[in-house]
PDB file of N, CA and C in Angstrom:
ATOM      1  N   UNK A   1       0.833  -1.183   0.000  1.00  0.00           N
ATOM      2  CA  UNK A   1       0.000   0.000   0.000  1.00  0.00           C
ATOM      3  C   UNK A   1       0.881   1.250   0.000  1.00  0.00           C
ATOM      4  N   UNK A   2       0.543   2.042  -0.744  1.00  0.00           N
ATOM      5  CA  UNK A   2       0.952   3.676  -0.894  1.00  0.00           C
ATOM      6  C   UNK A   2       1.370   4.470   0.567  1.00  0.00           C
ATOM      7  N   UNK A   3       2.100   4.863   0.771  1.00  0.00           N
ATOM      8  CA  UNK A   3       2.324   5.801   2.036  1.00  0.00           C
ATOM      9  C   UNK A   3       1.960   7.113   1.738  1.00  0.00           C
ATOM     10  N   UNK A   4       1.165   7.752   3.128  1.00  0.00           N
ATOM     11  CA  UNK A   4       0.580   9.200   2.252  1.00  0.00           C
ATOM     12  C   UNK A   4       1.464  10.226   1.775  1.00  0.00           C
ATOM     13  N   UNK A   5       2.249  10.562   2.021  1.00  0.00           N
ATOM     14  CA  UNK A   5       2.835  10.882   0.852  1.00  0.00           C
ATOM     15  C   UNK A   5       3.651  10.149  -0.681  1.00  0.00           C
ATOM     16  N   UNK A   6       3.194   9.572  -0.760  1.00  0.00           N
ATOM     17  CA  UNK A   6       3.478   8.966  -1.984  1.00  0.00           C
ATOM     18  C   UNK A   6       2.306   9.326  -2.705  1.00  0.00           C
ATOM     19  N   UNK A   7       0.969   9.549  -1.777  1.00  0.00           N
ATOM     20  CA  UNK A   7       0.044   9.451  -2.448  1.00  0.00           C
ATOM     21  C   UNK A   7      -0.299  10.948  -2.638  1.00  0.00           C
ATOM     22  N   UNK A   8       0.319  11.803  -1.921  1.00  0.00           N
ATOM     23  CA  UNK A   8       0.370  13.541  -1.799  1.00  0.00           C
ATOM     24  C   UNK A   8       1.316  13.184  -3.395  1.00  0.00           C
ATOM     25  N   UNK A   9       2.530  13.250  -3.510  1.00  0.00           N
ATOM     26  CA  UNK A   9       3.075  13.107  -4.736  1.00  0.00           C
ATOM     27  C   UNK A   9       2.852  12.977  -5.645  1.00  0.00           C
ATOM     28  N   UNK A  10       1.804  11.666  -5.868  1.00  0.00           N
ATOM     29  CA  UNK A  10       0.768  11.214  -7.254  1.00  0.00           C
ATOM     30  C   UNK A  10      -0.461  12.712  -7.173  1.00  0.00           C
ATOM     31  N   UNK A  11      -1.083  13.250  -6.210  1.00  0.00           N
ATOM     32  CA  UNK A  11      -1.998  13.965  -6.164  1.00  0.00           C
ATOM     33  C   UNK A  11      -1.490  15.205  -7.072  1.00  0.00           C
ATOM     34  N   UNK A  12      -0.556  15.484  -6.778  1.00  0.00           N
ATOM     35  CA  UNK A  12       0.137  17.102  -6.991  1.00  0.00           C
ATOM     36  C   UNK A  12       0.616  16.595  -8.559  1.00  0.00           C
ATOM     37  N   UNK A  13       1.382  15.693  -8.796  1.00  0.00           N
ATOM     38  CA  UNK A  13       1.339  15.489 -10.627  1.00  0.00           C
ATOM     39  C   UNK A  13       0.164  15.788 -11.276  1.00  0.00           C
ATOM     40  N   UNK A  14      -1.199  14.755 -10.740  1.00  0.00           N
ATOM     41  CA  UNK A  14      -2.207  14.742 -11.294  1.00  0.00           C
ATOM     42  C   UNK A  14      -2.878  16.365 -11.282  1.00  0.00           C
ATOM     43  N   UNK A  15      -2.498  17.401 -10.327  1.00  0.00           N
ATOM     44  CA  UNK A  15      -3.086  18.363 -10.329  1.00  0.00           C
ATOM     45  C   UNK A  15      -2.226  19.481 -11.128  1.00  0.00           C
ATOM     46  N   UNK A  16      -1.043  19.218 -11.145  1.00  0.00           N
ATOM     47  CA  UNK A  16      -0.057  20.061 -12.445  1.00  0.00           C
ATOM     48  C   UNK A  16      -0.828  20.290 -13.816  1.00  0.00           C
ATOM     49  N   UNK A  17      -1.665  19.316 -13.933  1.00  0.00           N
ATOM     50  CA  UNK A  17      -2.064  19.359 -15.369  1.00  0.00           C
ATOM     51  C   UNK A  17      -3.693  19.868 -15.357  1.00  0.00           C
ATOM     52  N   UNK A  18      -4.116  19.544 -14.376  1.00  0.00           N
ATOM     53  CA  UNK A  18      -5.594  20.295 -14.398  1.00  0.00           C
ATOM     54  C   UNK A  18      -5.792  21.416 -13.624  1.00  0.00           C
ATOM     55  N   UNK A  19      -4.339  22.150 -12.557  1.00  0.00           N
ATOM     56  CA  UNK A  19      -5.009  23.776 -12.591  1.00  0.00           C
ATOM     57  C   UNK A  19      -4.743  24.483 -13.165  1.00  0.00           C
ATOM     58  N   UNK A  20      -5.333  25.347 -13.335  1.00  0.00           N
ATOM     59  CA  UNK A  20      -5.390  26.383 -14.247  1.00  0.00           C
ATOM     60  C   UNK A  20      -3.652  28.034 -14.576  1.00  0.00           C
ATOM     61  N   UNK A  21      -3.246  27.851 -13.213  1.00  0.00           N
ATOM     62  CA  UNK A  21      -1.979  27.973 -13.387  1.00  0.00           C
ATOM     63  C   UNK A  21      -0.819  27.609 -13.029  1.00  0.00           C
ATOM     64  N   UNK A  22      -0.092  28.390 -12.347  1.00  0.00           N
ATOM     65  CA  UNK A  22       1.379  27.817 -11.778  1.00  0.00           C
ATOM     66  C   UNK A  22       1.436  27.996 -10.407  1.00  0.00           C
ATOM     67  N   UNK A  23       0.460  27.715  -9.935  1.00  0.00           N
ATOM     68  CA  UNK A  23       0.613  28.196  -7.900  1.00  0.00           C
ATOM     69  C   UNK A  23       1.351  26.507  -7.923  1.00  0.00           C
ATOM     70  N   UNK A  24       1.946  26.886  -6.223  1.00  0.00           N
ATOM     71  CA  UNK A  24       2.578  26.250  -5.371  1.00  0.00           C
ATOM     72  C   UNK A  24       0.883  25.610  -4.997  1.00  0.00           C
ATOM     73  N   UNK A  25       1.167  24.102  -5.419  1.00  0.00           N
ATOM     74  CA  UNK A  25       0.137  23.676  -4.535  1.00  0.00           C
ATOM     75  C   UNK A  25       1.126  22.484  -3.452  1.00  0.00           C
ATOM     76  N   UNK A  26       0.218  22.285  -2.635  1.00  0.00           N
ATOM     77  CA  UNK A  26       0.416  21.922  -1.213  1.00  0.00           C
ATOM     78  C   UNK A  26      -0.743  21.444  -0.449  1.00  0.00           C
ATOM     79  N   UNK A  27      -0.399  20.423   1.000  1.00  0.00           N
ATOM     80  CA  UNK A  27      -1.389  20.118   1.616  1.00  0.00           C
ATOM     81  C   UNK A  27      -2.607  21.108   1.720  1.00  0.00           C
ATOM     82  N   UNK A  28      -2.226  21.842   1.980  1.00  0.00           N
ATOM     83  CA  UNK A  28      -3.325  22.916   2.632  1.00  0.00           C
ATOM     84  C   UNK A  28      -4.204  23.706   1.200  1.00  0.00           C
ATOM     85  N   UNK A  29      -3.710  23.313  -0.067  1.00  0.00           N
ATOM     86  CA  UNK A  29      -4.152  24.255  -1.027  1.00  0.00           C
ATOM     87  C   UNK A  29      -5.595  23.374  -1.220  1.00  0.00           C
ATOM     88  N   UNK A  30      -6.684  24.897  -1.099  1.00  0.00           N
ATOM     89  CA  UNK A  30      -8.350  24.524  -1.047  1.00  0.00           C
ATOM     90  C   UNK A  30      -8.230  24.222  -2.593  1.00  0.00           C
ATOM     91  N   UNK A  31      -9.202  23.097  -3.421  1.00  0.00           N
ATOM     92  CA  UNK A  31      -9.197  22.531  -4.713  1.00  0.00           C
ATOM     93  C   UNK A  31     -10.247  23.730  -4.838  1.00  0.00           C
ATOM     94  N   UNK A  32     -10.973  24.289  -4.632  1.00  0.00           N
ATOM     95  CA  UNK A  32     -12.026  25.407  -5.343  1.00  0.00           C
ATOM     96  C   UNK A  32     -11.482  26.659  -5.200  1.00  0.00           C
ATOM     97  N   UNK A  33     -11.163  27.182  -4.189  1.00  0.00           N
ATOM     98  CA  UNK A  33     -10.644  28.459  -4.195  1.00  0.00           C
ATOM     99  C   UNK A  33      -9.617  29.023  -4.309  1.00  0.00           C
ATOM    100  N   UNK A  34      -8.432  27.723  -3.959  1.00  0.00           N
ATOM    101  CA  UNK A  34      -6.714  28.448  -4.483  1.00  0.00           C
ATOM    102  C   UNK A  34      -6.950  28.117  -5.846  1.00  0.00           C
ATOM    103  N   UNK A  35      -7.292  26.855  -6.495  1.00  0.00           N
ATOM    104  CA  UNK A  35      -6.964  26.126  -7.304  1.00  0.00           C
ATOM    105  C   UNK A  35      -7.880  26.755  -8.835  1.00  0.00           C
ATOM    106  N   UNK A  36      -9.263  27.037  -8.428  1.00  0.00           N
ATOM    107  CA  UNK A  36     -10.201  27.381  -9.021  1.00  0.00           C
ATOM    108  C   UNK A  36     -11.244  26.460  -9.739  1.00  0.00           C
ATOM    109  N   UNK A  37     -10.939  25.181  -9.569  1.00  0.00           N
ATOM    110  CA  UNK A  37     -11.380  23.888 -10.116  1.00  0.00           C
ATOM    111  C   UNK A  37     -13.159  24.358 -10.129  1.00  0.00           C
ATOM    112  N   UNK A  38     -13.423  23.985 -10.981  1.00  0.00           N
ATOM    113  CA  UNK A  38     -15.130  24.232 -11.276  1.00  0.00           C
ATOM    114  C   UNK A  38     -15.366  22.737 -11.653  1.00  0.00           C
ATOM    115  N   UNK A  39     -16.922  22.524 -11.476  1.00  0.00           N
ATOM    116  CA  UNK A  39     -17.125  21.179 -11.335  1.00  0.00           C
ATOM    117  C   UNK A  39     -16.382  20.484 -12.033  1.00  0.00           C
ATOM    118  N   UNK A  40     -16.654  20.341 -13.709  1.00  0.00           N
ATOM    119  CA  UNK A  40     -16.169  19.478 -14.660  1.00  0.00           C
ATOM    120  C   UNK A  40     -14.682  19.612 -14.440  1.00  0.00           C
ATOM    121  N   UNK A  41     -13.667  20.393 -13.706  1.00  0.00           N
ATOM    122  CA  UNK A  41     -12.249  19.954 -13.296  1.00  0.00           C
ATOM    123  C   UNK A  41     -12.269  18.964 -12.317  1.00  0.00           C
ATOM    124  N   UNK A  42     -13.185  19.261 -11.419  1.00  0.00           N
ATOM    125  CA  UNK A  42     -13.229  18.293 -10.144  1.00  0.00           C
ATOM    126  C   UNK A  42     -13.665  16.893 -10.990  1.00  0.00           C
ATOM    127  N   UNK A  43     -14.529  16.675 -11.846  1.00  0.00           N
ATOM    128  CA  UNK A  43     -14.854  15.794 -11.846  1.00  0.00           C
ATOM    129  C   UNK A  43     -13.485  14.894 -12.809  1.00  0.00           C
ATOM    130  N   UNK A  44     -12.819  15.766 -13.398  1.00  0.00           N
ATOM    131  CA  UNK A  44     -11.936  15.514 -14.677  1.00  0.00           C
ATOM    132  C   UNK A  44     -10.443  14.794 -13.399  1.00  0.00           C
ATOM    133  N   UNK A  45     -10.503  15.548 -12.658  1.00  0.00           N
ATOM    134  CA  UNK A  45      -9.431  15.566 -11.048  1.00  0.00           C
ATOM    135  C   UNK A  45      -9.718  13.781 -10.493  1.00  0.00           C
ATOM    136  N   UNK A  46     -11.191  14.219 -10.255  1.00  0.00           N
ATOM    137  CA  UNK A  46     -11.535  12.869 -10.058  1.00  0.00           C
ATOM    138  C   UNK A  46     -11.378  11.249 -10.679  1.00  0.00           C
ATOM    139  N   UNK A  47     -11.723  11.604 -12.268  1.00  0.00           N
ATOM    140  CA  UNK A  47     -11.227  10.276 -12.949  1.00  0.00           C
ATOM    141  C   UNK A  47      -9.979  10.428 -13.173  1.00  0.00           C
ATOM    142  N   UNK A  48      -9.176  11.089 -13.071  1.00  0.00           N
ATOM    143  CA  UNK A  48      -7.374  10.770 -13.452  1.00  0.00           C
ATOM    144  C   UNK A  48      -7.207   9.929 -11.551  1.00  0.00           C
ATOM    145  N   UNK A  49      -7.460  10.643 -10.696  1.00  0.00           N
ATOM    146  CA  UNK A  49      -7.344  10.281  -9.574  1.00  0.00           C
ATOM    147  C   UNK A  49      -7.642   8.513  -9.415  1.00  0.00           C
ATOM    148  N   UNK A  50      -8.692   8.180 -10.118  1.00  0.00           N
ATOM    149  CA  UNK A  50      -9.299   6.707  -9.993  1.00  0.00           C
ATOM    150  C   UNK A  50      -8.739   6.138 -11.116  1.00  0.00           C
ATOM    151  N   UNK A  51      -8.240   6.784 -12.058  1.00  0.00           N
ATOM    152  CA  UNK A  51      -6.771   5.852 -12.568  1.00  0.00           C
ATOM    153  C   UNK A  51      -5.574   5.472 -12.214  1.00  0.00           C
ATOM    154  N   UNK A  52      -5.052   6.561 -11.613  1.00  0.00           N
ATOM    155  CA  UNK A  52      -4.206   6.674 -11.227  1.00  0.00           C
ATOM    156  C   UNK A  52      -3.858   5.529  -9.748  1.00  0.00           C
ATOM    157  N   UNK A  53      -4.922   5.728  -9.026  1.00  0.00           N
ATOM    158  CA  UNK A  53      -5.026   4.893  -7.892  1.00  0.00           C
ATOM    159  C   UNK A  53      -5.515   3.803  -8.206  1.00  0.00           C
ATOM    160  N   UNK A  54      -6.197   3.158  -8.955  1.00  0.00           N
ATOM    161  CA  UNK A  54      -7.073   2.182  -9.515  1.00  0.00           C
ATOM    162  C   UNK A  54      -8.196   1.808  -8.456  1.00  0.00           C
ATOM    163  N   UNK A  55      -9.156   3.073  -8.122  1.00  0.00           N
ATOM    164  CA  UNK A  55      -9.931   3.316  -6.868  1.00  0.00           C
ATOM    165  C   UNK A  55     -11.074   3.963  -7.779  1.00  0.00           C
ATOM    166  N   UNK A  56     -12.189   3.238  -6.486  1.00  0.00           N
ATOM    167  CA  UNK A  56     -13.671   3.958  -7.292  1.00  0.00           C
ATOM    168  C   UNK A  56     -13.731   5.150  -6.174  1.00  0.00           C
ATOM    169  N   UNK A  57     -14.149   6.159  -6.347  1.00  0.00           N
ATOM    170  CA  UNK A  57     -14.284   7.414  -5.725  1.00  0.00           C
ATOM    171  C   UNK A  57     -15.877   7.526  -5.628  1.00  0.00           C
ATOM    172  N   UNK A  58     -16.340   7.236  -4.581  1.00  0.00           N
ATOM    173  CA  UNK A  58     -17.607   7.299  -4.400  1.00  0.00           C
ATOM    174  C   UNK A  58     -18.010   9.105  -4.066  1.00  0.00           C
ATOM    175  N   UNK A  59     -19.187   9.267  -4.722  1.00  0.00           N
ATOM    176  CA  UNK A  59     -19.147  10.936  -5.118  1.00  0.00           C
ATOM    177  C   UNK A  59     -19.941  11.731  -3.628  1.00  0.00           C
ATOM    178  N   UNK A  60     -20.341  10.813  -2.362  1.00  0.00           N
ATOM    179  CA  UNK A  60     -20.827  11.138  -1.222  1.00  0.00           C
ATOM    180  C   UNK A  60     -19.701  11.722  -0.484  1.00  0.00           C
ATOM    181  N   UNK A  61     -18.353  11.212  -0.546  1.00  0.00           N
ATOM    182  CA  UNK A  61     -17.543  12.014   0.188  1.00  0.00           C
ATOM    183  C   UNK A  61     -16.705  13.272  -0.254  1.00  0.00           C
ATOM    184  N   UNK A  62     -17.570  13.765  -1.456  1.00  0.00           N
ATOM    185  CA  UNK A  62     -16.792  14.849  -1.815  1.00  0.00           C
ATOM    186  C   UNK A  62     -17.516  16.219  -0.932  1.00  0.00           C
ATOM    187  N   UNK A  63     -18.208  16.283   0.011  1.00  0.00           N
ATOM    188  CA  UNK A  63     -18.412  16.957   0.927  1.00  0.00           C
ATOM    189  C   UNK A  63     -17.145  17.554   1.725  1.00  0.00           C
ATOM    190  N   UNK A  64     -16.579  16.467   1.779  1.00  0.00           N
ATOM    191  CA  UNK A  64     -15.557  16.150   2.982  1.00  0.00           C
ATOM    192  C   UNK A  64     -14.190  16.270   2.389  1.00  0.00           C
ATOM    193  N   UNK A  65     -14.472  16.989   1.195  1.00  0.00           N
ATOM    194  CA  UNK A  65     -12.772  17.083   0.375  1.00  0.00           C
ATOM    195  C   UNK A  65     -12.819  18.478   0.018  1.00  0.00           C
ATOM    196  N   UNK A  66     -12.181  19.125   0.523  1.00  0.00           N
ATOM    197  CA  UNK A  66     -11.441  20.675   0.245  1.00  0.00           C
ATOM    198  C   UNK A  66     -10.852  20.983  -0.225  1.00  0.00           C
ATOM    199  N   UNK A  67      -9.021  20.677   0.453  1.00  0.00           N
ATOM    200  CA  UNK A  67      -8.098  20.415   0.143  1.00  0.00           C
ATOM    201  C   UNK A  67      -7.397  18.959   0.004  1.00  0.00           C
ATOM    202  N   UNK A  68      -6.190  19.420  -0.538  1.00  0.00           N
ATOM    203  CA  UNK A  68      -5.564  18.313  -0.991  1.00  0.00           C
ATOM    204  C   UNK A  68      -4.813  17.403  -0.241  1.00  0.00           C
ATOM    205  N   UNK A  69      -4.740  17.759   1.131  1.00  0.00           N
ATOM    206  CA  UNK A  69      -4.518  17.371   2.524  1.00  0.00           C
ATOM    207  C   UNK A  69      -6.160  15.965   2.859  1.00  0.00           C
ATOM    208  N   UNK A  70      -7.097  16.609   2.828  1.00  0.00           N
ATOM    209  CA  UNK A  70      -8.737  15.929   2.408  1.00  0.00           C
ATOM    210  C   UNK A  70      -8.679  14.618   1.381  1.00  0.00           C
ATOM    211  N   UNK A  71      -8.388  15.430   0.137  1.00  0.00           N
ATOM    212  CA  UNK A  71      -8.323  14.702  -0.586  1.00  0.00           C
ATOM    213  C   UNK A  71      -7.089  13.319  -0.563  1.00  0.00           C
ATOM    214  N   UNK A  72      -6.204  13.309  -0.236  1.00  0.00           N
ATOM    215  CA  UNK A  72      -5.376  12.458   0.355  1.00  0.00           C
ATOM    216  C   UNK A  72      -5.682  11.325   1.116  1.00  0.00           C
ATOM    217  N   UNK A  73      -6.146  12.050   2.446  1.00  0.00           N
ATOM    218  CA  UNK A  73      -6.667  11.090   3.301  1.00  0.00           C
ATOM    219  C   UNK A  73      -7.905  10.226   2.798  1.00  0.00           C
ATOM    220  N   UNK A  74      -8.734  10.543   2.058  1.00  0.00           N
ATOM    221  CA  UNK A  74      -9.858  10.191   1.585  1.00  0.00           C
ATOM    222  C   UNK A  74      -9.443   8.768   0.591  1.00  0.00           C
ATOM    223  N   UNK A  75      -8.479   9.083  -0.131  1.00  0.00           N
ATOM    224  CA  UNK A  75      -7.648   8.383  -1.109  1.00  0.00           C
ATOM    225  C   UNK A  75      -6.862   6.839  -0.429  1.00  0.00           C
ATOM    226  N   UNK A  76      -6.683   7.482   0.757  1.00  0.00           N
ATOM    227  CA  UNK A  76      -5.643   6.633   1.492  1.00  0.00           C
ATOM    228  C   UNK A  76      -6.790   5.419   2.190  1.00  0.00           C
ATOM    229  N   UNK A  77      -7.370   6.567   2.468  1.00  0.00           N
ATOM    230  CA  UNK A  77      -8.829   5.382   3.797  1.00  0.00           C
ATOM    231  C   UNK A  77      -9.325   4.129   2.359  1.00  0.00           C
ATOM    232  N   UNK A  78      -9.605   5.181   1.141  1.00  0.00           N
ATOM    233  CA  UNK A  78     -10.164   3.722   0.227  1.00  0.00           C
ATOM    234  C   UNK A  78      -9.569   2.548  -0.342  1.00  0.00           C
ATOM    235  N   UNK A  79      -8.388   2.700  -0.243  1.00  0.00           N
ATOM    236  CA  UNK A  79      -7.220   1.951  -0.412  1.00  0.00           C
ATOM    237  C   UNK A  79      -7.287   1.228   0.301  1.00  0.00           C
ATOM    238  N   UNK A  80      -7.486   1.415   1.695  1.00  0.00           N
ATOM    239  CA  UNK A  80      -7.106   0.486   2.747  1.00  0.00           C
ATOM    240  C   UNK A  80      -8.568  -0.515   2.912  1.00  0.00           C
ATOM    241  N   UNK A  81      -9.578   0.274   2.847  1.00  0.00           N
ATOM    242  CA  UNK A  81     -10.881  -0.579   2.434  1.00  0.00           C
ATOM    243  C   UNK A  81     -10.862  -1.421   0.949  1.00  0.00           C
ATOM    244  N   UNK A  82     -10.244  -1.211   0.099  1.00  0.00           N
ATOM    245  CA  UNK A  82     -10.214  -2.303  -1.230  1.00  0.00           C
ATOM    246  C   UNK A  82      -9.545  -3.313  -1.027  1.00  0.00           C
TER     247      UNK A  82
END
């Protein structure tokens, strides 16, 4: 299994290519408001994410995902449940 940062590492590649510019992203960077992600990014975020991990992303806990710190842990917990 992935160690979380390994899985912070895969996150931040996958997000090089879908934000919109060149910020420093990081644990703490919010996916809507540093990042600017509008749905169809989130959702675009989302299927590279469930390739990448080879994980189904059930769409109830995106309540509970902000940042990429969120999103991580979220990543990590389903892993450990598959």
């Amino acid at each position: 299994m992935l160690q979380y940062e390994d899985i912070l590492a895969q996150i931040y590649s996958v997000l090089q290519g879908i934000a919109r510019d060149n910020r420093e992203i990081n644990e703490t960077t919010d996916l809507v408001v540093d990042l600017g992600l509008d749905s169809m990014a989130v959702m675009e975020l989302l299927a590279a994410i469930e390739d990448r991990f080879d994980i189904s992303i059930p769409l109830n806990i995106l309540p509970d995902v902000r940042t990429v710190k969120d999103l991580a842990l979220q990543i990590q917990q389903l892993m450990v449940e598959s």
